[in-house]
C-alpha atoms as a PDB file:
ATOM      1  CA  UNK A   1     -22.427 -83.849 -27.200  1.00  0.00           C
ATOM      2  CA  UNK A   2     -20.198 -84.407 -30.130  1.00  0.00           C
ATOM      3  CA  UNK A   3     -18.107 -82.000 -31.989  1.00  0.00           C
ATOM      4  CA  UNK A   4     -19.306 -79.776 -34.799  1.00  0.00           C
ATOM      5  CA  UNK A   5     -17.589 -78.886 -37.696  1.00  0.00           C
ATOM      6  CA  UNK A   6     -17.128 -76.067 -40.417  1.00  0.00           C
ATOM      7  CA  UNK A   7     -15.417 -75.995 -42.948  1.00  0.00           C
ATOM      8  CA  UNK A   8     -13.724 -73.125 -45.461  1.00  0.00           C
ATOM      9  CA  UNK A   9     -12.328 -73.125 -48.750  1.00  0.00           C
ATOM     10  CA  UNK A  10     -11.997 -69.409 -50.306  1.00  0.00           C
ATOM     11  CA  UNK A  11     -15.136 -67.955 -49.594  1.00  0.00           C
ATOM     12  CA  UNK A  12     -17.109 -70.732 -49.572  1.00  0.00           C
ATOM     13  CA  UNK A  13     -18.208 -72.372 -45.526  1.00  0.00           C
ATOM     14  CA  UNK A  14     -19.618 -75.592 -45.634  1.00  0.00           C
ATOM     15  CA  UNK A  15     -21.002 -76.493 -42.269  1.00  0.00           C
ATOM     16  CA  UNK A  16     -20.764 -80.643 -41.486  1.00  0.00           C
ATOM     17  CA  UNK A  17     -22.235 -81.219 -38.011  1.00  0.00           C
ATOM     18  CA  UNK A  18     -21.680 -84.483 -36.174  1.00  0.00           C
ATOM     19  CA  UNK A  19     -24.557 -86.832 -35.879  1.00  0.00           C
ATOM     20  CA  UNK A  20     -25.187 -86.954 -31.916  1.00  0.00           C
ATOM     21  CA  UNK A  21     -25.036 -83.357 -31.133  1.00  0.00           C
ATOM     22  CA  UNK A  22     -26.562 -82.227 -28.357  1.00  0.00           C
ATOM     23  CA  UNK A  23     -28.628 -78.602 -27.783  1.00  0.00           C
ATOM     24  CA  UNK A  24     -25.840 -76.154 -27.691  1.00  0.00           C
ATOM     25  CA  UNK A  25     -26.801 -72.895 -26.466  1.00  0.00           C
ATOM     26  CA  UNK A  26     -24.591 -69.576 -26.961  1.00  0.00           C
ATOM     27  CA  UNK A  27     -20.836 -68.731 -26.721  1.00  0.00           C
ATOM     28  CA  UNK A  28     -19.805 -69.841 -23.229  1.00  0.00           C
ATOM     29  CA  UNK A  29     -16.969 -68.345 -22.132  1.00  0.00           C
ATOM     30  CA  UNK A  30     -14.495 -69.005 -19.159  1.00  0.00           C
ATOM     31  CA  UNK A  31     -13.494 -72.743 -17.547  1.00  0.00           C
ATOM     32  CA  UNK A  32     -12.997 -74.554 -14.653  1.00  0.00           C
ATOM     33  CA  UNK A  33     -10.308 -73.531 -12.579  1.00  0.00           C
ATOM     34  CA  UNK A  34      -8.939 -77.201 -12.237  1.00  0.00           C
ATOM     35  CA  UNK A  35      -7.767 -77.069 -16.199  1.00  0.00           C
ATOM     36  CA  UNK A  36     -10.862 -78.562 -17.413  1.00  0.00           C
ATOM     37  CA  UNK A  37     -12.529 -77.380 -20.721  1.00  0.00           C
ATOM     38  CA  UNK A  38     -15.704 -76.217 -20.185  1.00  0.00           C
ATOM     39  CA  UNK A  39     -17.728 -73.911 -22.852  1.00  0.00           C
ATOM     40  CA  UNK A  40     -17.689 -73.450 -26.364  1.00  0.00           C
ATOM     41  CA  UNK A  41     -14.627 -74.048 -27.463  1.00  0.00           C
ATOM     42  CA  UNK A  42     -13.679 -73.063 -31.169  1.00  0.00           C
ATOM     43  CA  UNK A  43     -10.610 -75.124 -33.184  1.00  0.00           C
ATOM     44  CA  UNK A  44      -9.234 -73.735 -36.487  1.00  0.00           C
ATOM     45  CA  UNK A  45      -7.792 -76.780 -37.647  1.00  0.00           C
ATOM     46  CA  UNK A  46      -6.018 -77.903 -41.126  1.00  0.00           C
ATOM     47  CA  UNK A  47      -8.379 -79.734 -43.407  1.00  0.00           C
ATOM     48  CA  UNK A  48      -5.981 -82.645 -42.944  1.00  0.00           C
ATOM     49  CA  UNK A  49      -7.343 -83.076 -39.362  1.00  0.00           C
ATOM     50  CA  UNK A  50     -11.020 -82.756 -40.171  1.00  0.00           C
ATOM     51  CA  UNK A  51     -11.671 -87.099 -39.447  1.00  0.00           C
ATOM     52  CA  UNK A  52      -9.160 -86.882 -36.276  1.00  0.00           C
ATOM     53  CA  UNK A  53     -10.156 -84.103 -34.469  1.00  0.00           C
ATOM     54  CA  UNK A  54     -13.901 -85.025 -35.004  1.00  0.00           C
ATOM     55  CA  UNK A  55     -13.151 -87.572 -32.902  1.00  0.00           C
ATOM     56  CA  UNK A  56     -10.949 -85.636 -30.867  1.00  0.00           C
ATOM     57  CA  UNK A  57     -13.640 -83.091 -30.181  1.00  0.00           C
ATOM     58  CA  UNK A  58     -16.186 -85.667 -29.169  1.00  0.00           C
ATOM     59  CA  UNK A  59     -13.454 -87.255 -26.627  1.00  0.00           C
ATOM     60  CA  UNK A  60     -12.941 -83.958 -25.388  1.00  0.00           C
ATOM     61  CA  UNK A  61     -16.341 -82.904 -24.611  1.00  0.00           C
ATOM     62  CA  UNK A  62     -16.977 -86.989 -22.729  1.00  0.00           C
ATOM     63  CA  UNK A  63     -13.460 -85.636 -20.624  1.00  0.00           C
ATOM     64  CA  UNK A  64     -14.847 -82.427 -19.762  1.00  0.00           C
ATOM     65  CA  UNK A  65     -18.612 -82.396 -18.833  1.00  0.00           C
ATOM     66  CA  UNK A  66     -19.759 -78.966 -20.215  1.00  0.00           C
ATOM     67  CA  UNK A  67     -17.978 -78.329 -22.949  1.00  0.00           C
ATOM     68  CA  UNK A  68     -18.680 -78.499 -26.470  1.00  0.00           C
ATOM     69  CA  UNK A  69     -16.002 -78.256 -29.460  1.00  0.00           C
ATOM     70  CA  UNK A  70     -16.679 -76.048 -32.722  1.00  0.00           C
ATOM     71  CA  UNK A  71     -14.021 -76.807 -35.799  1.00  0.00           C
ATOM     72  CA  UNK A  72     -13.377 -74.556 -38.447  1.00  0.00           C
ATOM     73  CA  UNK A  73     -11.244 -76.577 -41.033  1.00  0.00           C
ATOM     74  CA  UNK A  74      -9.565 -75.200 -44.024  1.00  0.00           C
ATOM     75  CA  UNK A  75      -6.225 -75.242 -45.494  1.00  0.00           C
ATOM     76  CA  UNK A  76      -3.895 -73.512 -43.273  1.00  0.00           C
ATOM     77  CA  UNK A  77      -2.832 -70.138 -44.665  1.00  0.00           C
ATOM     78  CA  UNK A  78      -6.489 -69.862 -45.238  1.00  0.00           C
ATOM     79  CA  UNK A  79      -7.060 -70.044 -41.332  1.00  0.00           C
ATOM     80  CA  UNK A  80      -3.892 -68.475 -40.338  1.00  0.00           C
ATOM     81  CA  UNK A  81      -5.117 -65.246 -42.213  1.00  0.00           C
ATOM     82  CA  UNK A  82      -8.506 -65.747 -40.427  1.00  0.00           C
ATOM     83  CA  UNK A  83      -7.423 -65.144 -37.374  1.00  0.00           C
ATOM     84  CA  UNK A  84      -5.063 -62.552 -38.202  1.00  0.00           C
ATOM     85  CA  UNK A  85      -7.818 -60.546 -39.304  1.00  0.00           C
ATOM     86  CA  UNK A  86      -9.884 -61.171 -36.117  1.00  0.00           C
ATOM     87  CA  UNK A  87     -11.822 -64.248 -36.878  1.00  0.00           C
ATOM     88  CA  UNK A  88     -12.649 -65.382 -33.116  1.00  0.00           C
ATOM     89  CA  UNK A  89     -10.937 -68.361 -31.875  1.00  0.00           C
ATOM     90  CA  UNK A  90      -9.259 -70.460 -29.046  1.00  0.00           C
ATOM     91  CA  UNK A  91      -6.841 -72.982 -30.890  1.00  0.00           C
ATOM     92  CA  UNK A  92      -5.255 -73.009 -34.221  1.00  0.00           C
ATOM     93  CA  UNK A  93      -3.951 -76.545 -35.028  1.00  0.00           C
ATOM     94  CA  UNK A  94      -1.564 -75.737 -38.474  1.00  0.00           C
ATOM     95  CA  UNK A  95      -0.419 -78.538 -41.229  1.00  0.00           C
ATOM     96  CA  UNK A  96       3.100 -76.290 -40.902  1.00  0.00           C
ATOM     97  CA  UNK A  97       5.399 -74.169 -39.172  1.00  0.00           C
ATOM     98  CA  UNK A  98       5.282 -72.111 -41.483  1.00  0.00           C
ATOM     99  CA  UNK A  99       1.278 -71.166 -41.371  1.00  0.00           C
ATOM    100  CA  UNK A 100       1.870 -70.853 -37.286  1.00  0.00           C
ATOM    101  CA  UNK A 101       4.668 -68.230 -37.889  1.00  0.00           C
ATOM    102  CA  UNK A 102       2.410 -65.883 -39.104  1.00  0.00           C
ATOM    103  CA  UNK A 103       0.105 -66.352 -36.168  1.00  0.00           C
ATOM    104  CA  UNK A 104       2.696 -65.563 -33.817  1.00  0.00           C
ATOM    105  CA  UNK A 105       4.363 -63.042 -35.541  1.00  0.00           C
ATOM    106  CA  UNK A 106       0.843 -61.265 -35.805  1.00  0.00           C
ATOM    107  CA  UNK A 107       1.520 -61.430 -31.644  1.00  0.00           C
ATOM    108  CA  UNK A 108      -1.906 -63.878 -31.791  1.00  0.00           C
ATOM    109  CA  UNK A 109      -0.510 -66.650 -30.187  1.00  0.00           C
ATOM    110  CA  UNK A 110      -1.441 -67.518 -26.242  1.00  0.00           C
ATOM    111  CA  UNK A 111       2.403 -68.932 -25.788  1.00  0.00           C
ATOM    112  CA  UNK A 112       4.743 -70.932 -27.463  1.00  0.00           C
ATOM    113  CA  UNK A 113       3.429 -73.821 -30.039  1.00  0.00           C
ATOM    114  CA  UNK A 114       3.672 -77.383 -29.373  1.00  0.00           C
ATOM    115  CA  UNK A 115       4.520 -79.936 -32.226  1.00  0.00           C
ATOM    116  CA  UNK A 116       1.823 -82.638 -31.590  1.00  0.00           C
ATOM    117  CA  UNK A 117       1.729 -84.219 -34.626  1.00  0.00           C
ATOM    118  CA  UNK A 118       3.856 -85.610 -38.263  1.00  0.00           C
ATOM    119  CA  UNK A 119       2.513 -86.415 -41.270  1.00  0.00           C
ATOM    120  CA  UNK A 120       3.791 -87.059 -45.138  1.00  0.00           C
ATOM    121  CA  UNK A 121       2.771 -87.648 -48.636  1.00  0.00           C
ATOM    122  CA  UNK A 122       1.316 -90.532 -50.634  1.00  0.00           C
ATOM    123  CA  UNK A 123       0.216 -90.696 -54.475  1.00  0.00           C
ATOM    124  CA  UNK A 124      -3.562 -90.721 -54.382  1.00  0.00           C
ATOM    125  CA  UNK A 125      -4.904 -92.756 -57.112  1.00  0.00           C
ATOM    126  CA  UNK A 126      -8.552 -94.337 -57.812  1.00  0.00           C
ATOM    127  CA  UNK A 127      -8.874 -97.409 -55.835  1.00  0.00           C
ATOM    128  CA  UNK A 128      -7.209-100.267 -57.384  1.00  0.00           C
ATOM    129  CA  UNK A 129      -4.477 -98.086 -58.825  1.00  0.00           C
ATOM    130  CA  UNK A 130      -6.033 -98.319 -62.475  1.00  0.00           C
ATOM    131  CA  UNK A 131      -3.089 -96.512 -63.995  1.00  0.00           C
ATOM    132  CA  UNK A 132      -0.453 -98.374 -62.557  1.00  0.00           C
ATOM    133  CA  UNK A 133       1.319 -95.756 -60.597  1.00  0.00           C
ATOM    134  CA  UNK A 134       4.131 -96.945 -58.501  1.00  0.00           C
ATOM    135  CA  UNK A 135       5.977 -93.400 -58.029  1.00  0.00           C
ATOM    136  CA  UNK A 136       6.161 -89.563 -58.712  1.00  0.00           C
ATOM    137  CA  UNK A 137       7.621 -90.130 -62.049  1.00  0.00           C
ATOM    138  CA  UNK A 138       4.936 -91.945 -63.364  1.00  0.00           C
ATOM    139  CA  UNK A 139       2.880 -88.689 -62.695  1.00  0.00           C
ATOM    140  CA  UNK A 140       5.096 -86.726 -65.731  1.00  0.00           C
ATOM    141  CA  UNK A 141       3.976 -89.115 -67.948  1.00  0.00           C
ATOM    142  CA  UNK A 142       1.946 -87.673 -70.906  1.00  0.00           C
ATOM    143  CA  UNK A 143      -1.670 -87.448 -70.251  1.00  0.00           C
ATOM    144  CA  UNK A 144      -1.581 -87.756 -66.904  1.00  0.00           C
ATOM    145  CA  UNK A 145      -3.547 -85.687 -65.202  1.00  0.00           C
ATOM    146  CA  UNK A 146      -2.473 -84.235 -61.682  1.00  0.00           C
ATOM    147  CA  UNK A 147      -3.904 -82.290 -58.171  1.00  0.00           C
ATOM    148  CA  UNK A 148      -1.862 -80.768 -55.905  1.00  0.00           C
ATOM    149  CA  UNK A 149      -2.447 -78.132 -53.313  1.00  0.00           C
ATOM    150  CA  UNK A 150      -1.303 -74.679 -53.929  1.00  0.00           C
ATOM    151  CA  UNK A 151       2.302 -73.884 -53.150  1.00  0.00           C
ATOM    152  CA  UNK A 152       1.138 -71.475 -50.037  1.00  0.00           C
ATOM    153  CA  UNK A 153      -0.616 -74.693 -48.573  1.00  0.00           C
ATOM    154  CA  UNK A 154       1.278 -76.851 -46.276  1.00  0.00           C
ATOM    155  CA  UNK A 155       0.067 -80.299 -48.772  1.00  0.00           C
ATOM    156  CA  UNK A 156       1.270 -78.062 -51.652  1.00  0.00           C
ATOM    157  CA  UNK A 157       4.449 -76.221 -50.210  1.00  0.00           C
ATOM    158  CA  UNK A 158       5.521 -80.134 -48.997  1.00  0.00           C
ATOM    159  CA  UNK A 159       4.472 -81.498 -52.381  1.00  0.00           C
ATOM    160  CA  UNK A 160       6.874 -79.551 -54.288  1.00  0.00           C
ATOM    161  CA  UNK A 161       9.766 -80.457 -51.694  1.00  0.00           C
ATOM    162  CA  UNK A 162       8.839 -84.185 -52.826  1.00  0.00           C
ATOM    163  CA  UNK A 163       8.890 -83.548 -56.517  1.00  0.00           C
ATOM    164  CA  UNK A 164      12.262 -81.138 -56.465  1.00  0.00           C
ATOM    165  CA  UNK A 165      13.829 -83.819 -54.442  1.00  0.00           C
ATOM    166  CA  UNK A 166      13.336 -86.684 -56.543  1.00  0.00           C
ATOM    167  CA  UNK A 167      14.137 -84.937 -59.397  1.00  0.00           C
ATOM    168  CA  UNK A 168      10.231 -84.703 -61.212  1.00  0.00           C
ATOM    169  CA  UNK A 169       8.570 -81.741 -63.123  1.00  0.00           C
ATOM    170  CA  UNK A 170       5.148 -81.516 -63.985  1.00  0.00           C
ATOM    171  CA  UNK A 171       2.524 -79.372 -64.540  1.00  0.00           C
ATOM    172  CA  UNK A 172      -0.314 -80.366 -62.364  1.00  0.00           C
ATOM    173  CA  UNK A 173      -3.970 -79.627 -63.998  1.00  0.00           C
ATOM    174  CA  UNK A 174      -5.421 -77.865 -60.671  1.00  0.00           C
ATOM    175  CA  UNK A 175      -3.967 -76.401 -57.713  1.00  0.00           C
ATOM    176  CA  UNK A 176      -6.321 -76.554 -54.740  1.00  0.00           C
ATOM    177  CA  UNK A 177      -6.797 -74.332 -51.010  1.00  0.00           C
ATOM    178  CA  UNK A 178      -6.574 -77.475 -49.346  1.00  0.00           C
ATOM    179  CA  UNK A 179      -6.361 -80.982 -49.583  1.00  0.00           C
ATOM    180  CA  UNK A 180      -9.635 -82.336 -49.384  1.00  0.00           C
ATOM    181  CA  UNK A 181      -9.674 -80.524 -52.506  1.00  0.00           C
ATOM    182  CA  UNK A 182      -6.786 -82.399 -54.435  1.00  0.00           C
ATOM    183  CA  UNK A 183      -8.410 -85.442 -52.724  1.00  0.00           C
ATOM    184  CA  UNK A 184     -11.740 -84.651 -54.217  1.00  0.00           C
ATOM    185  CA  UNK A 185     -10.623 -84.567 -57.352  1.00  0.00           C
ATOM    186  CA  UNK A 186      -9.256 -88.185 -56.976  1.00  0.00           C
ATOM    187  CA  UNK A 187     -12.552 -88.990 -55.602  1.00  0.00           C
ATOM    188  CA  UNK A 188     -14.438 -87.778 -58.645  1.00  0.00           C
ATOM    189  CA  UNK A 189     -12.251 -89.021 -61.613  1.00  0.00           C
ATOM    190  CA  UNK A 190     -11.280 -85.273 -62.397  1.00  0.00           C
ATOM    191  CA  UNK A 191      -7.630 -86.628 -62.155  1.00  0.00           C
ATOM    192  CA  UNK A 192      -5.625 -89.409 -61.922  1.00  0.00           C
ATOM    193  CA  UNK A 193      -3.643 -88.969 -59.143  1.00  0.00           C
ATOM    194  CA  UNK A 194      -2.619 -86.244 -55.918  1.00  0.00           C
ATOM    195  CA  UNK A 195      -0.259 -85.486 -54.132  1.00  0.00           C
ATOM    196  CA  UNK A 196      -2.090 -86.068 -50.284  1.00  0.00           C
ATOM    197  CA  UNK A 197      -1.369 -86.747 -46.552  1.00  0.00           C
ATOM    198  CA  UNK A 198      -1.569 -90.221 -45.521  1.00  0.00           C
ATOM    199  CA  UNK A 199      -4.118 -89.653 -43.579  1.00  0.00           C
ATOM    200  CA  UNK A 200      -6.358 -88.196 -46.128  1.00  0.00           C
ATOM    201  CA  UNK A 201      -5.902 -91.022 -48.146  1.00  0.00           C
ATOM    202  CA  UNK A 202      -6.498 -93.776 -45.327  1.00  0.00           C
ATOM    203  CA  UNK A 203      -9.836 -91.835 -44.509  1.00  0.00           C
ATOM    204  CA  UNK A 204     -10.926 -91.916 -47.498  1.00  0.00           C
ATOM    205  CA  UNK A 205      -9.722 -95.856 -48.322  1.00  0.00           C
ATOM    206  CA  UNK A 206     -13.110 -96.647 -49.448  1.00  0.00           C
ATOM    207  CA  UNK A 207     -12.368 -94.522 -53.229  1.00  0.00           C
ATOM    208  CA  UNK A 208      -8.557 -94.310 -53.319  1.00  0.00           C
ATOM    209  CA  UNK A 209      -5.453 -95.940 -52.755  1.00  0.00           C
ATOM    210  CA  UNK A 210      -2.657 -94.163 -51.233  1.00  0.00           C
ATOM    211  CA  UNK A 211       0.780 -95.184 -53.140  1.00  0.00           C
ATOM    212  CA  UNK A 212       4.043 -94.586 -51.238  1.00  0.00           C
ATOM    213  CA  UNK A 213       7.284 -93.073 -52.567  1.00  0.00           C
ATOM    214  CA  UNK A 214      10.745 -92.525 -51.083  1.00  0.00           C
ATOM    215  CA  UNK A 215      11.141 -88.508 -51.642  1.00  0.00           C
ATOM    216  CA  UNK A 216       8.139 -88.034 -49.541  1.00  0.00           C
ATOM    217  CA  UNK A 217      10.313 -88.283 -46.474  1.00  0.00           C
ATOM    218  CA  UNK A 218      11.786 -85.081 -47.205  1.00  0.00           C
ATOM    219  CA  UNK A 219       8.809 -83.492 -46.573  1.00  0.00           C
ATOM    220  CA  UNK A 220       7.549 -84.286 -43.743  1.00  0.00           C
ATOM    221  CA  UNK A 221       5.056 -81.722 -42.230  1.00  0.00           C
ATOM    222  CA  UNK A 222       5.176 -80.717 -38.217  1.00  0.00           C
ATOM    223  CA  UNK A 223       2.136 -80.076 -36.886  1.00  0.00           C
ATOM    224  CA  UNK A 224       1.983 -77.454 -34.404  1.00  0.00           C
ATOM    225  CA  UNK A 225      -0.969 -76.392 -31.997  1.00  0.00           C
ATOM    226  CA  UNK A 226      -1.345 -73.052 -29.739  1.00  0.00           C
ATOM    227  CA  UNK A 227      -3.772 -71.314 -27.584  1.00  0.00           C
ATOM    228  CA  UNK A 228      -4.700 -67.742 -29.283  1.00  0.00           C
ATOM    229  CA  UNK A 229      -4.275 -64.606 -27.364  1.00  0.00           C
ATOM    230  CA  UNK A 230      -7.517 -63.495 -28.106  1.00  0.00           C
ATOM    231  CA  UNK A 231      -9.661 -66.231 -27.183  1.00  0.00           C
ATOM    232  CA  UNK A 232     -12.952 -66.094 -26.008  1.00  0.00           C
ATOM    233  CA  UNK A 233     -12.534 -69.227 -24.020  1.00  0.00           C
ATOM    234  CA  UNK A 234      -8.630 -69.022 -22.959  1.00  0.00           C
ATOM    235  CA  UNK A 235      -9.336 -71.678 -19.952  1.00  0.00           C
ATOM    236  CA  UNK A 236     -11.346 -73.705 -22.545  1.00  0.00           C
ATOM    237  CA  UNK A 237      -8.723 -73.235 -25.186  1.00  0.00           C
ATOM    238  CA  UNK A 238      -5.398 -74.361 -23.033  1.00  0.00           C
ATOM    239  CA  UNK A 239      -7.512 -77.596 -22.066  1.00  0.00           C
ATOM    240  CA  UNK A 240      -7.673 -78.790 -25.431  1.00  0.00           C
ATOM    241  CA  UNK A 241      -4.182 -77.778 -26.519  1.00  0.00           C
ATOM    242  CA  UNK A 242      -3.282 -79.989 -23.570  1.00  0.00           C
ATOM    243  CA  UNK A 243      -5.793 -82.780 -24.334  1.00  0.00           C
ATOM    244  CA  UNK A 244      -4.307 -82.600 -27.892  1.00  0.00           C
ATOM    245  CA  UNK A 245      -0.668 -83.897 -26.282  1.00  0.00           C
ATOM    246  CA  UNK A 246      -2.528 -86.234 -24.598  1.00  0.00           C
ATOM    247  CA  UNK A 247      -1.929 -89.874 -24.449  1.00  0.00           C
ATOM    248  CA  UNK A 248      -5.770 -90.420 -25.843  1.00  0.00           C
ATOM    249  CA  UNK A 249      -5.719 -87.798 -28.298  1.00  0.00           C
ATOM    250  CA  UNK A 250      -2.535 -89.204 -29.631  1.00  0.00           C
ATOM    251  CA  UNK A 251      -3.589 -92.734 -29.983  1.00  0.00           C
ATOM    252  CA  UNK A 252      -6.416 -91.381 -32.141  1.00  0.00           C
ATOM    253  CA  UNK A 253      -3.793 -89.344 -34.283  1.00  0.00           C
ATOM    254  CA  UNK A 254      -1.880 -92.622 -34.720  1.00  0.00           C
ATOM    255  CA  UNK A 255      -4.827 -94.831 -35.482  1.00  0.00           C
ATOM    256  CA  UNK A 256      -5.317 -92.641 -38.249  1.00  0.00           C
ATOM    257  CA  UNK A 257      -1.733 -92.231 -39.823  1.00  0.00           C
ATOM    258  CA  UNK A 258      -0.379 -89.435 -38.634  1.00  0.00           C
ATOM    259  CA  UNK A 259       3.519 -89.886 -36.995  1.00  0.00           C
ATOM    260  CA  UNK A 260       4.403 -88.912 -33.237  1.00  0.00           C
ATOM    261  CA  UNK A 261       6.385 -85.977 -32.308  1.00  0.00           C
END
């Protein structure tokens, strides 16, 4: 089997399912006894994780015979409200603190979340780097035209950390739900350049270039994962929190940008 994925921006679901999946029946509930993951398992993850934790998912599912992984990817107060309203799920993965606060204050966390992952900002310009951008105060120049996420977003919340600490104002032209959005609109020549992960940016090497800057280590993003209180599969859910922290899982993360805990 290999995992499947959904994901949500406002009220718009786009379902992307892996090539290679098997027949999946129902919602399984319950799991092994021994701490395996067995069932349907269902991830609300940030969009940022969508390429990782496909591959995640798919490692998890060859680990434990049985099981098969549903994501639900979105920008993170987008999922974070989700489940607060009663969305069923077993794991949230969040770009922020922040996003998981709400969660847990909500009393919808299954324990305490673990930091599994760090990640930061490049410039995300058309491949090649047409315009010549070497930092964020290239991006105030006149007629430059700018994505970023939207300030309640973990991309966006940590994009304006970068630009207030280096000193930059700008009006950006959109303000996206997540950043496969402010990536998108790299993608398609809507813009000239975003404010992105790293990782989004290496995913997506093949249209853009990812330029580095110095403020964006101030705003470095935690990434923190939990089991949810409410989970359908809470056996099935606590086995991938705890593949997650895994030595495999986190080679993946690595391999595709992200820092280590």
């Amino acid at each position: 089997m290999s995992a499947r994925v959904t994901r949500t921006a406002m009220a718009v679901v786009m379902a992307l399912t892996v090539a290679g999946c098997g027949a999946g029946g129902g919602r399984a509930s319950g799991g092994a006894a021994d701490g395996r993951g067995t069932g349907a398992v269902t991830v609300f993850a940030a969009a940022s994780l969508t390429e990782s934790f496909r591959r995640i998912g798919k490692d998890f599912e060859a680990a434990n015979p049985g099981s098969t992984v549903t994501l639900n990817v979105a920008g993170s107060s987008a999922l974070a409200n989700q489940i607060n309203q009663g969305a069923p799920a077993d794991v949230f993965a969040s770009a922020a603190p922040a996003n998981m606060t709400t969660v847990t204050e909500a009393g919808n966390a299954d324990g305490t979340p673990a930091i599994f992952a760090r990640n930061q900002l490049v410039i995300a310009v058309p491949r090649g780097n047409p315009g010549g951008v070497t930092g964020l105060a290239d991006l105030s120049r006149p007629g430059v035209k700018v994505a970023l996420c939207a300030n309640q977003v973990p991309c966006g919340a940590a994009a304006r950390t970068a630009l207030d600490a280096a000193g930059v104002a700008l009006t950006p032209v959109t303000l996206e739900q997540d950043v496969k959005g402010a990536l998108a609109k790299v993608k398609l020549g809507e813009v000239d350049a975003a404010l992105v992960y790293r990782t989004d940016a290496r995913a997506a090497s093949a249209d853009v270039s990812g330029v580095e800057f110095p403020a964006s280590a101030r705003a470095v993003n935690d990434y923190p994962i939990v089991a949810l209180k409410d989970a359908p599969n809470p056996a099935g859910a606590r086995a991938f929190v705890a593949y997650v922290r895994s030595a495999p899982a986190q080679a993946v993360l690595v391999e595709a940008g992200f820092q280590a805990p």
